[in-house]
C-alpha atoms as a PDB file:
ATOM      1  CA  UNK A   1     -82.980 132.444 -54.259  1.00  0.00           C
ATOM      2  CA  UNK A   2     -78.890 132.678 -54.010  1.00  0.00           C
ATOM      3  CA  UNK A   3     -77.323 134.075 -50.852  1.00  0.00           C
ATOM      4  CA  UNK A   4     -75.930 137.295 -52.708  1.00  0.00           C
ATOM      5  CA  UNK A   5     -79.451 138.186 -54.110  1.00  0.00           C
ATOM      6  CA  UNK A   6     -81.138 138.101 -50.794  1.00  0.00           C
ATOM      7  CA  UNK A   7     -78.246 140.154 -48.746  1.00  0.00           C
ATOM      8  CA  UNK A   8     -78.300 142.744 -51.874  1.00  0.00           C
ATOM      9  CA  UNK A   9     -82.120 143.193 -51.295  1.00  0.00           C
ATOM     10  CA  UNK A  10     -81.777 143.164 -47.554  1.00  0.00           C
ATOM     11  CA  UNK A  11     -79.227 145.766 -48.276  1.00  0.00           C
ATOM     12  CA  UNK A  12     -81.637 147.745 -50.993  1.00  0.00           C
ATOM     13  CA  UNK A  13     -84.544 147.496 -48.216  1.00  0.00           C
ATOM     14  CA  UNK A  14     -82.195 148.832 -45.369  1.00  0.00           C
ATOM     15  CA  UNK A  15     -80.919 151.958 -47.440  1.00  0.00           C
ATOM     16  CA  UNK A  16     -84.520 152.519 -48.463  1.00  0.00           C
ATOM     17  CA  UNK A  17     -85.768 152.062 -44.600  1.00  0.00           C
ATOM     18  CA  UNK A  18     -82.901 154.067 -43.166  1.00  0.00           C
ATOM     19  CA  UNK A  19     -80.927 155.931 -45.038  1.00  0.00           C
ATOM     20  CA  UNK A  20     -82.487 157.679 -48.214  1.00  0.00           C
ATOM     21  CA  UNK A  21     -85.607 158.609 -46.509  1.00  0.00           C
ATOM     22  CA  UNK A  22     -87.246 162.262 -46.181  1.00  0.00           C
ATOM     23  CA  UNK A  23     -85.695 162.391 -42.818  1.00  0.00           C
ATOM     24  CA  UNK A  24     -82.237 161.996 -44.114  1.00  0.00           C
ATOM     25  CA  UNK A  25     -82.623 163.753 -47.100  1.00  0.00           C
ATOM     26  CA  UNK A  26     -83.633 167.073 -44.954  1.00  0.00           C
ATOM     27  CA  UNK A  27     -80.782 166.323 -42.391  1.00  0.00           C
ATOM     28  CA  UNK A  28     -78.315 166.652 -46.153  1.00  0.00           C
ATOM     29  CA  UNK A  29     -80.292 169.473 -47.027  1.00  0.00           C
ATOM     30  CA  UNK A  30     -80.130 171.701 -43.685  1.00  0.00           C
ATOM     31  CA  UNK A  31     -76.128 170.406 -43.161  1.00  0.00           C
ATOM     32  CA  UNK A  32     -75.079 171.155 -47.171  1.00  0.00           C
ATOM     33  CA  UNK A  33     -74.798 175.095 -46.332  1.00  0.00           C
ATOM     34  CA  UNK A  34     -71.639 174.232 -43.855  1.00  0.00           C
ATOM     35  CA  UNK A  35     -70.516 171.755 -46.479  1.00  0.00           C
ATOM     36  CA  UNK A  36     -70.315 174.143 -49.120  1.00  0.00           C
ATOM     37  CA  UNK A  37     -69.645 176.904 -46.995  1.00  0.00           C
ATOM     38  CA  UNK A  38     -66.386 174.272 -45.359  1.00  0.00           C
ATOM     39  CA  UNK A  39     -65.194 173.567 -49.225  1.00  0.00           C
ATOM     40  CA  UNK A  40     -65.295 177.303 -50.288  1.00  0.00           C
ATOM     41  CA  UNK A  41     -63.678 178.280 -47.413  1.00  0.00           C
ATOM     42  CA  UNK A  42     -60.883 175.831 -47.956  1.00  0.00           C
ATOM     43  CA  UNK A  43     -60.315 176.699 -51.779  1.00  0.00           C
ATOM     44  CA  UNK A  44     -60.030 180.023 -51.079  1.00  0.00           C
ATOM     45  CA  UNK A  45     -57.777 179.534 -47.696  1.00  0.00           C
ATOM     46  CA  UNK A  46     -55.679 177.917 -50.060  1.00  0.00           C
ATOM     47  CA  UNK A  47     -55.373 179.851 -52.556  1.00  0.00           C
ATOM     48  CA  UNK A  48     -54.880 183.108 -50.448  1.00  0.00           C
ATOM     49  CA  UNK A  49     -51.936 181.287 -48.606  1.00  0.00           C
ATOM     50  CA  UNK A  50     -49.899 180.852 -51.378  1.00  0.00           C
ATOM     51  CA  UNK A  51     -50.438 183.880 -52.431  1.00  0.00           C
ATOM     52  CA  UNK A  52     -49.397 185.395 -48.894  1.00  0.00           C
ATOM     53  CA  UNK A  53     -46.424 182.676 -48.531  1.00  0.00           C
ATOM     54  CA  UNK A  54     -44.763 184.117 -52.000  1.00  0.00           C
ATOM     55  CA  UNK A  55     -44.752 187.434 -50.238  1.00  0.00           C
ATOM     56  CA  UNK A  56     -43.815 185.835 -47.030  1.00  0.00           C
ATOM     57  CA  UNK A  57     -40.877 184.462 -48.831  1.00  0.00           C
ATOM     58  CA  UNK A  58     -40.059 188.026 -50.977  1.00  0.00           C
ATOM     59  CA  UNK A  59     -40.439 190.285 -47.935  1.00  0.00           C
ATOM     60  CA  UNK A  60     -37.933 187.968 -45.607  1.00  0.00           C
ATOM     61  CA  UNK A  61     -35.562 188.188 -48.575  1.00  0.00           C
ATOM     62  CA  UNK A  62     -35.802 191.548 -48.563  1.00  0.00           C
ATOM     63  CA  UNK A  63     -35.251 191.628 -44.737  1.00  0.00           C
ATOM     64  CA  UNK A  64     -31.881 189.501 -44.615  1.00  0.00           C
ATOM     65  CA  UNK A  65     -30.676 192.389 -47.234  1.00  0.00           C
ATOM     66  CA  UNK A  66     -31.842 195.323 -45.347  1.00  0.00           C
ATOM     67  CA  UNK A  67     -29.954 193.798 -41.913  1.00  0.00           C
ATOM     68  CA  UNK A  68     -26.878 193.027 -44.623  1.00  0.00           C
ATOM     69  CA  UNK A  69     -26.009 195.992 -46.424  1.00  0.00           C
ATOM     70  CA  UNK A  70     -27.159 198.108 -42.988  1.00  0.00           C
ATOM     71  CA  UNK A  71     -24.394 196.311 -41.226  1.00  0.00           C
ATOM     72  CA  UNK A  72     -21.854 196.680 -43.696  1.00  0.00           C
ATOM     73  CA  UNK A  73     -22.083 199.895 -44.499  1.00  0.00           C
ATOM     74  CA  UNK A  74     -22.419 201.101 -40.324  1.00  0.00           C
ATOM     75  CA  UNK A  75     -19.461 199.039 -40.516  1.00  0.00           C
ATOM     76  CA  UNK A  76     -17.336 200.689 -42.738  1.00  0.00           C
ATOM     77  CA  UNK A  77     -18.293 204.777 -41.537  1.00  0.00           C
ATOM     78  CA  UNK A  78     -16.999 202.878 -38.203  1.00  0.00           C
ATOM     79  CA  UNK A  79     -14.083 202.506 -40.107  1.00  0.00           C
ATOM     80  CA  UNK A  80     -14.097 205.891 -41.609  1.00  0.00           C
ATOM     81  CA  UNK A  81     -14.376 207.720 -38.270  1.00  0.00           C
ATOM     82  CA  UNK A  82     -11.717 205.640 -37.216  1.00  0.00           C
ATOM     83  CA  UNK A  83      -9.495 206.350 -39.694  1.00  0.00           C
ATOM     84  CA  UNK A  84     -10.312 210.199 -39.633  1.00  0.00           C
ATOM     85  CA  UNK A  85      -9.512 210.756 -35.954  1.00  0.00           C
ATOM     86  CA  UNK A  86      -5.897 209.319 -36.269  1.00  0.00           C
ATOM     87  CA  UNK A  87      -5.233 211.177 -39.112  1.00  0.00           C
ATOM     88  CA  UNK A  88      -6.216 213.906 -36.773  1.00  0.00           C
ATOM     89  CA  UNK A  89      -3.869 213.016 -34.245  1.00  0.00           C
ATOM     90  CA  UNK A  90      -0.986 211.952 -36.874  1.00  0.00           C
ATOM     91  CA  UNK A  91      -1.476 215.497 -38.377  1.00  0.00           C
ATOM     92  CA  UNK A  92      -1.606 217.165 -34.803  1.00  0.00           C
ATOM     93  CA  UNK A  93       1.867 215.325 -33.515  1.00  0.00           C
ATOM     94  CA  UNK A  94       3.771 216.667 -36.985  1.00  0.00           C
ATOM     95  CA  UNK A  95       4.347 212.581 -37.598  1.00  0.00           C
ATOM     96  CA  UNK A  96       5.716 211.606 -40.986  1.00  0.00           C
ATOM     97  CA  UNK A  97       3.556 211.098 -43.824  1.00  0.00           C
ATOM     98  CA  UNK A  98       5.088 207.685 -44.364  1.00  0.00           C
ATOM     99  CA  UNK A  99       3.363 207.045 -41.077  1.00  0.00           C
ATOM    100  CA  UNK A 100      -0.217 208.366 -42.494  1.00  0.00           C
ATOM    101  CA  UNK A 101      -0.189 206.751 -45.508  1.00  0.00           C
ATOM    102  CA  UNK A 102       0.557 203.394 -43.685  1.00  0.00           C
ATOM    103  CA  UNK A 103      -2.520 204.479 -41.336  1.00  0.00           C
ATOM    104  CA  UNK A 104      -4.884 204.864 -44.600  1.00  0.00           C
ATOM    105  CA  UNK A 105      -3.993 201.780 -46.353  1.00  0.00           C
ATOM    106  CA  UNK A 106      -4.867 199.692 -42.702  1.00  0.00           C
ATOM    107  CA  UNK A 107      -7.814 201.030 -42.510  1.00  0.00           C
ATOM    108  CA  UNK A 108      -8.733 200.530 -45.911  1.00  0.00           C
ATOM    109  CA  UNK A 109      -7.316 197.286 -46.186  1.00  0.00           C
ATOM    110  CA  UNK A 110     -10.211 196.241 -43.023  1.00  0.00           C
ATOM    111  CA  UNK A 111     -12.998 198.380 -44.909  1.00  0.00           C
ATOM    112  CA  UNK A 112     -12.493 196.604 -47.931  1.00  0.00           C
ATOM    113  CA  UNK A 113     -14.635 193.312 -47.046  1.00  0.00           C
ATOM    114  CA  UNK A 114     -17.309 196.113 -45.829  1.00  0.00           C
ATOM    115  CA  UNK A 115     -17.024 197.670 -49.725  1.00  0.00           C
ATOM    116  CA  UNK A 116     -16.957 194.323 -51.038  1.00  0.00           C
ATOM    117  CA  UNK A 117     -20.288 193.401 -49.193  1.00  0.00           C
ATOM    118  CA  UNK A 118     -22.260 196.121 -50.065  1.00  0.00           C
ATOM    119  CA  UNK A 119     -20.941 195.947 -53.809  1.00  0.00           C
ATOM    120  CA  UNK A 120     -22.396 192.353 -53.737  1.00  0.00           C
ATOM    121  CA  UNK A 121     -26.110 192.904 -52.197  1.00  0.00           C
ATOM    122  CA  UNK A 122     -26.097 196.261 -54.495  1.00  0.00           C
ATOM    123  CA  UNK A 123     -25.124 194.897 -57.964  1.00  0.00           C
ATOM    124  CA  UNK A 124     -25.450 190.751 -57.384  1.00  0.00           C
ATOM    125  CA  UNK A 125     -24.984 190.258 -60.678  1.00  0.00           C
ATOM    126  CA  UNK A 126     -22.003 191.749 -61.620  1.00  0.00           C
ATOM    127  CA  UNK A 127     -20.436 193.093 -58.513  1.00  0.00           C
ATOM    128  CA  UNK A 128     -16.722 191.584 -59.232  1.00  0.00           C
ATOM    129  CA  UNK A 129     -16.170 193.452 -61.830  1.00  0.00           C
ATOM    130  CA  UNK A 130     -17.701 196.684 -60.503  1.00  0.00           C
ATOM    131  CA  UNK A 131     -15.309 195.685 -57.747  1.00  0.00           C
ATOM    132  CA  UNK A 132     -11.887 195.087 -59.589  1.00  0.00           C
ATOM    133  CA  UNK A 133     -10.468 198.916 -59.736  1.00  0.00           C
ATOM    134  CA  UNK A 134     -11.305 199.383 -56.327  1.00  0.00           C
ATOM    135  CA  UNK A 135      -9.203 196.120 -55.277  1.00  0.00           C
ATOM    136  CA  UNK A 136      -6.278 197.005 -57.334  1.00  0.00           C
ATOM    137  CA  UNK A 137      -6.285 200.600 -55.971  1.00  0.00           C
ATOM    138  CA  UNK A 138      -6.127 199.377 -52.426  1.00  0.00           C
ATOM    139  CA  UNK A 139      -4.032 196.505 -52.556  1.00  0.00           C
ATOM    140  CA  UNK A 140      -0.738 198.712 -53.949  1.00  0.00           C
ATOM    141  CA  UNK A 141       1.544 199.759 -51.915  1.00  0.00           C
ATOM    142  CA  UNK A 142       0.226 203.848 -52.745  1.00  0.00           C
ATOM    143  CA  UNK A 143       2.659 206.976 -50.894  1.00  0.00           C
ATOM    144  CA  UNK A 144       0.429 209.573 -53.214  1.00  0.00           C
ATOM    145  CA  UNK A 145      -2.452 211.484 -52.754  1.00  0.00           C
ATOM    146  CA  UNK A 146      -3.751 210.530 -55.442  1.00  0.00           C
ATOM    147  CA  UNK A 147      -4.195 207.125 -55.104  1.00  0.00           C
ATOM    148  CA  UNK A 148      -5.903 208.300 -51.765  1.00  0.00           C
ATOM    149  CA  UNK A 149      -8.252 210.584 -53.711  1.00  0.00           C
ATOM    150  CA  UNK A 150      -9.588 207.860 -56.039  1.00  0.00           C
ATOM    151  CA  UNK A 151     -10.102 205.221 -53.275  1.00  0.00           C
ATOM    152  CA  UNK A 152     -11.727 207.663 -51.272  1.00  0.00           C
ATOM    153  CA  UNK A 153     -14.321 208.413 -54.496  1.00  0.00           C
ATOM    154  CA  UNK A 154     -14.942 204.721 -54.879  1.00  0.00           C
ATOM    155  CA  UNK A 155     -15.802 204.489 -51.392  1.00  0.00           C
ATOM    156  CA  UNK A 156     -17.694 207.463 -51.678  1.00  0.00           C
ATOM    157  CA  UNK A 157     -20.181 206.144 -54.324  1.00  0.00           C
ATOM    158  CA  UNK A 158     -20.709 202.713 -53.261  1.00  0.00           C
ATOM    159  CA  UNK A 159     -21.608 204.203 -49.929  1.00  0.00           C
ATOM    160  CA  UNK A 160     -23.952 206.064 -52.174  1.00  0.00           C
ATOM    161  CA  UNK A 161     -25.416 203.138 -53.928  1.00  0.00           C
ATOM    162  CA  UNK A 162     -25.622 201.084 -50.641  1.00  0.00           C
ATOM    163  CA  UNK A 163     -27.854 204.330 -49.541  1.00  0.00           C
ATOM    164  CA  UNK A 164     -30.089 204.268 -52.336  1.00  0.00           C
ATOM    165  CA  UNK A 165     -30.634 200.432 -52.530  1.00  0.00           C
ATOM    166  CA  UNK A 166     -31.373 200.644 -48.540  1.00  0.00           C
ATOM    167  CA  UNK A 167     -34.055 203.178 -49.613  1.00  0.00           C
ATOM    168  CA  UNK A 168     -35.096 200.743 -52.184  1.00  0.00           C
ATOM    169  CA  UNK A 169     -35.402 197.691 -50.152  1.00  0.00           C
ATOM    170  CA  UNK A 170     -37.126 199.607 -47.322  1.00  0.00           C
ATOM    171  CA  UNK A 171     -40.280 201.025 -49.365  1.00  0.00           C
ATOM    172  CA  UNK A 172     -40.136 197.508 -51.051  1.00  0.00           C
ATOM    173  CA  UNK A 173     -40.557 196.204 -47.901  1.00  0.00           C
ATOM    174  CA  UNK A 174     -43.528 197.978 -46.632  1.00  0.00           C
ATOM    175  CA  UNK A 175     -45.443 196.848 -49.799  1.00  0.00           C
ATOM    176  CA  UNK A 176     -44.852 193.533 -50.064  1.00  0.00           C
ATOM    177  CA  UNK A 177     -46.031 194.081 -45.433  1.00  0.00           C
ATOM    178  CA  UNK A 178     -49.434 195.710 -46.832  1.00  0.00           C
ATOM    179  CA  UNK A 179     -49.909 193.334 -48.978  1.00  0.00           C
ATOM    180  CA  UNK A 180     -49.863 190.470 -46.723  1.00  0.00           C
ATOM    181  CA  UNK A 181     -51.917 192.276 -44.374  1.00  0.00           C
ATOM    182  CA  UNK A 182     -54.161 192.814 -47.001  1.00  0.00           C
ATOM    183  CA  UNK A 183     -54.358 189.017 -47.929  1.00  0.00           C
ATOM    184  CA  UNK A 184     -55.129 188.405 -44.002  1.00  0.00           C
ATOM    185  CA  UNK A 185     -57.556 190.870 -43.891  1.00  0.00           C
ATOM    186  CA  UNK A 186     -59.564 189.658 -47.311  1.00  0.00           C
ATOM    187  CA  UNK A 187     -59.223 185.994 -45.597  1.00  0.00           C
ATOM    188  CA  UNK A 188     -60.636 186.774 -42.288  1.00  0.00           C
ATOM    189  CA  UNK A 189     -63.819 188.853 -43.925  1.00  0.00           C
ATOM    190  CA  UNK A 190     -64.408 185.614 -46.568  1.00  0.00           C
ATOM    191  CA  UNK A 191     -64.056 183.335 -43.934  1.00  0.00           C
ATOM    192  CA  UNK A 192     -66.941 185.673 -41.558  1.00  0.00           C
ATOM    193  CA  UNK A 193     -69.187 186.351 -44.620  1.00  0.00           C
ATOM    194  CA  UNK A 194     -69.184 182.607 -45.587  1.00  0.00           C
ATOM    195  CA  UNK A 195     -70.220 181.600 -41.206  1.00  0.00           C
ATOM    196  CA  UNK A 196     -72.684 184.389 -41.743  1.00  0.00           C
ATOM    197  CA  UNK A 197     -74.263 183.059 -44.782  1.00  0.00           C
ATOM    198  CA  UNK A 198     -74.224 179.566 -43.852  1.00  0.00           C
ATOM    199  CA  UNK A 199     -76.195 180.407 -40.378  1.00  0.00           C
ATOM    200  CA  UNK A 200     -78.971 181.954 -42.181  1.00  0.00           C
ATOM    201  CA  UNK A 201     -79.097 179.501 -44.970  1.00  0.00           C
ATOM    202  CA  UNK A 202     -79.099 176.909 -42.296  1.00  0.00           C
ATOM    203  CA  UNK A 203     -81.904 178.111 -40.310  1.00  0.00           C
ATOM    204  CA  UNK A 204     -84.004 179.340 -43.875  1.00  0.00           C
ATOM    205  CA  UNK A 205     -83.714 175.268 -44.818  1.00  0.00           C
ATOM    206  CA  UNK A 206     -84.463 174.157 -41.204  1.00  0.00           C
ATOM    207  CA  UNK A 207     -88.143 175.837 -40.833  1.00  0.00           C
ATOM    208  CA  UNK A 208     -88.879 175.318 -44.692  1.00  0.00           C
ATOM    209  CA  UNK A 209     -87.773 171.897 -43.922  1.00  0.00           C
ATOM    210  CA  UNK A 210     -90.102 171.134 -40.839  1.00  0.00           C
ATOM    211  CA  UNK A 211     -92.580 173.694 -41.319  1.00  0.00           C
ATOM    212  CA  UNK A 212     -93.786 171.812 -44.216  1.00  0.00           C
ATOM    213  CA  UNK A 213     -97.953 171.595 -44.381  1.00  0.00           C
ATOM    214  CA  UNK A 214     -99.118 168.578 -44.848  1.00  0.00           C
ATOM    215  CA  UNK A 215    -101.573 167.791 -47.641  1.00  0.00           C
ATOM    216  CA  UNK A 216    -105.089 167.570 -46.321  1.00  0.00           C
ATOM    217  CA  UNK A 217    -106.941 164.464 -46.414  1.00  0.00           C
ATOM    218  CA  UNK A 218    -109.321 163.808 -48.948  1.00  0.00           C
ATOM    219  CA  UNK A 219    -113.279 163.792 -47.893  1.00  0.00           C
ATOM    220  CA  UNK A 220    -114.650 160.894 -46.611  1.00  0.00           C
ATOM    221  CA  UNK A 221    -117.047 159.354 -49.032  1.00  0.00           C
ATOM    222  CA  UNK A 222    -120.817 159.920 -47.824  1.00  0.00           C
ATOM    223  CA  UNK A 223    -123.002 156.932 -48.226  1.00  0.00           C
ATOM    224  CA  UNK A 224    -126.635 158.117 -49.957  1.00  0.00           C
ATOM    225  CA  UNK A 225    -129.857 157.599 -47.845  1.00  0.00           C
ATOM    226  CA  UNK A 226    -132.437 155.841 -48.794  1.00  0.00           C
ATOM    227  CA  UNK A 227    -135.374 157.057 -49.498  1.00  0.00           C
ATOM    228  CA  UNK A 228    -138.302 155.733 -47.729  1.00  0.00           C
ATOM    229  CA  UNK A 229    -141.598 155.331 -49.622  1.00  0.00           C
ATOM    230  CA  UNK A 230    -145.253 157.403 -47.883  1.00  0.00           C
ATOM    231  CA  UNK A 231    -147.192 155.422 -45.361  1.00  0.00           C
ATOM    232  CA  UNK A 232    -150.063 154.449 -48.088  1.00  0.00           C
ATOM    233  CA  UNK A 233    -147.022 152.791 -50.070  1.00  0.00           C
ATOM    234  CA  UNK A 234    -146.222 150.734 -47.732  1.00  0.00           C
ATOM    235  CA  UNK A 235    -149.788 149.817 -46.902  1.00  0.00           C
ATOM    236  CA  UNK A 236    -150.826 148.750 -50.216  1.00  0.00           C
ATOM    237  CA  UNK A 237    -147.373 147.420 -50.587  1.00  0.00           C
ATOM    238  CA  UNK A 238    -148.201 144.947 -47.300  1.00  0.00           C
ATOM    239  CA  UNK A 239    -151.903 144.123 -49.098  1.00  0.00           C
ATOM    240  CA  UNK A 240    -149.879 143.267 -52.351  1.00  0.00           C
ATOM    241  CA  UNK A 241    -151.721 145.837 -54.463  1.00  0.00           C
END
């Protein structure tokens, strides 16, 4: 006999001996609850966190534009309050309007990146050109009141549309939060129903397992008796009649 056809039945009688036995086979069967339980768990895990990370990545989008455009446009009524109470002072002290109109065009010319800003986060797209009248309005050199009037409506509306998309964002926001919470939530109750499941189909498998009856061993044969023959038999049996 070669070397490699002994050690592969050595091997055969080993795996026979010790490993796929009934004892082993009942240890897989009480144990493949957690393993299935382990593998659903971690398909599911998986799938629910990149679901939640999508929304992780949407809602701290939405965040960084919230903080934005809420910056820029406290920024700019800074500005605007500013601006006001000089005017009221300018106005108070009889000063020239040469003077005020130089005021209003400083100011403006600092609240302009703020108007800029918010034009940007509101209309991304297109936001230069929604842009360009107000820039060409602010960067004359304007004495008028009109001039002053139509700024002052630009500012007006984009102030308005920075409202509206902060309303936006923020209910947008709190969905995309309930839904991650959600997500959690769904994870953490498939993760306990799946432990709860695999504990009882552990312990079901366990007593079927070793609580097993064993077959009942088959009657012993009984050996027959032999008759013996009446007294007179035997007698004339013994006188060979």
């Amino acid at each position: 006999m070669r070397f490699g056809e002994w050690l592969a039945g050595q091997v055969r009688s080993y795996a026979r001996s010790y490993v796929w036995n009934r004892t082993t086979l009942s240890a897989v069967l009480i144990a493949s609850p957690a393993i299935l339980s382990s593998i659903a768990t971690f398909a599911l895990s998986n799938s629910l966190d990149r679901r939640s990370a999508r929304f992780t990545e949407e809602r701290d989008a939405i965040t960084r534009d919230l903080g934005a455009l809420d910056g820029h446009v406290k920024g700019f009524e800074t500005l605007q309050l500013g601006r006001g109470a000089l005017l009221l002072v300018l106005n108070g002290s009889q000063a020239d309007m040469q003077y005020k109109y130089l005021l209003d065009r400083l100011f403006r010319q600092n609240a302009k990146q703020a108007v800029r800003r918010m034009a940007a986060i509101v209309h991304p797209q297109d936001w230069q050109s929604r842009i360009a009248s107000y820039d060409a309005l602010v960067d004359q050199d304007y004495s008028d009141a009109k001039t002053v009037q139509d700024i002052q409506a630009i500012e007006n509306a984009k102030v308005m549309e920075a409202g509206a998309r902060l309303t936006a964002l923020q209910l947008r926001h709190n969905i995309v939060t309930g839904r991650i919470a959600k997500i959690e939530s769904l994870k953490a109750q498939i993760t306990a129903v799946l432990a709860s499941l695999t504990s009882a189909l552990t312990i079901v498998i366990f007593f079927v397992t070793t609580n097993r009856t064993k077959p009942a061993p088959p009657p012993a044969a009984t050996v027959p008796e032999k008759r013996q023959r009446p007294a007179s038999g035997r007698r004339r049996a013994a006188d060979g009649r």
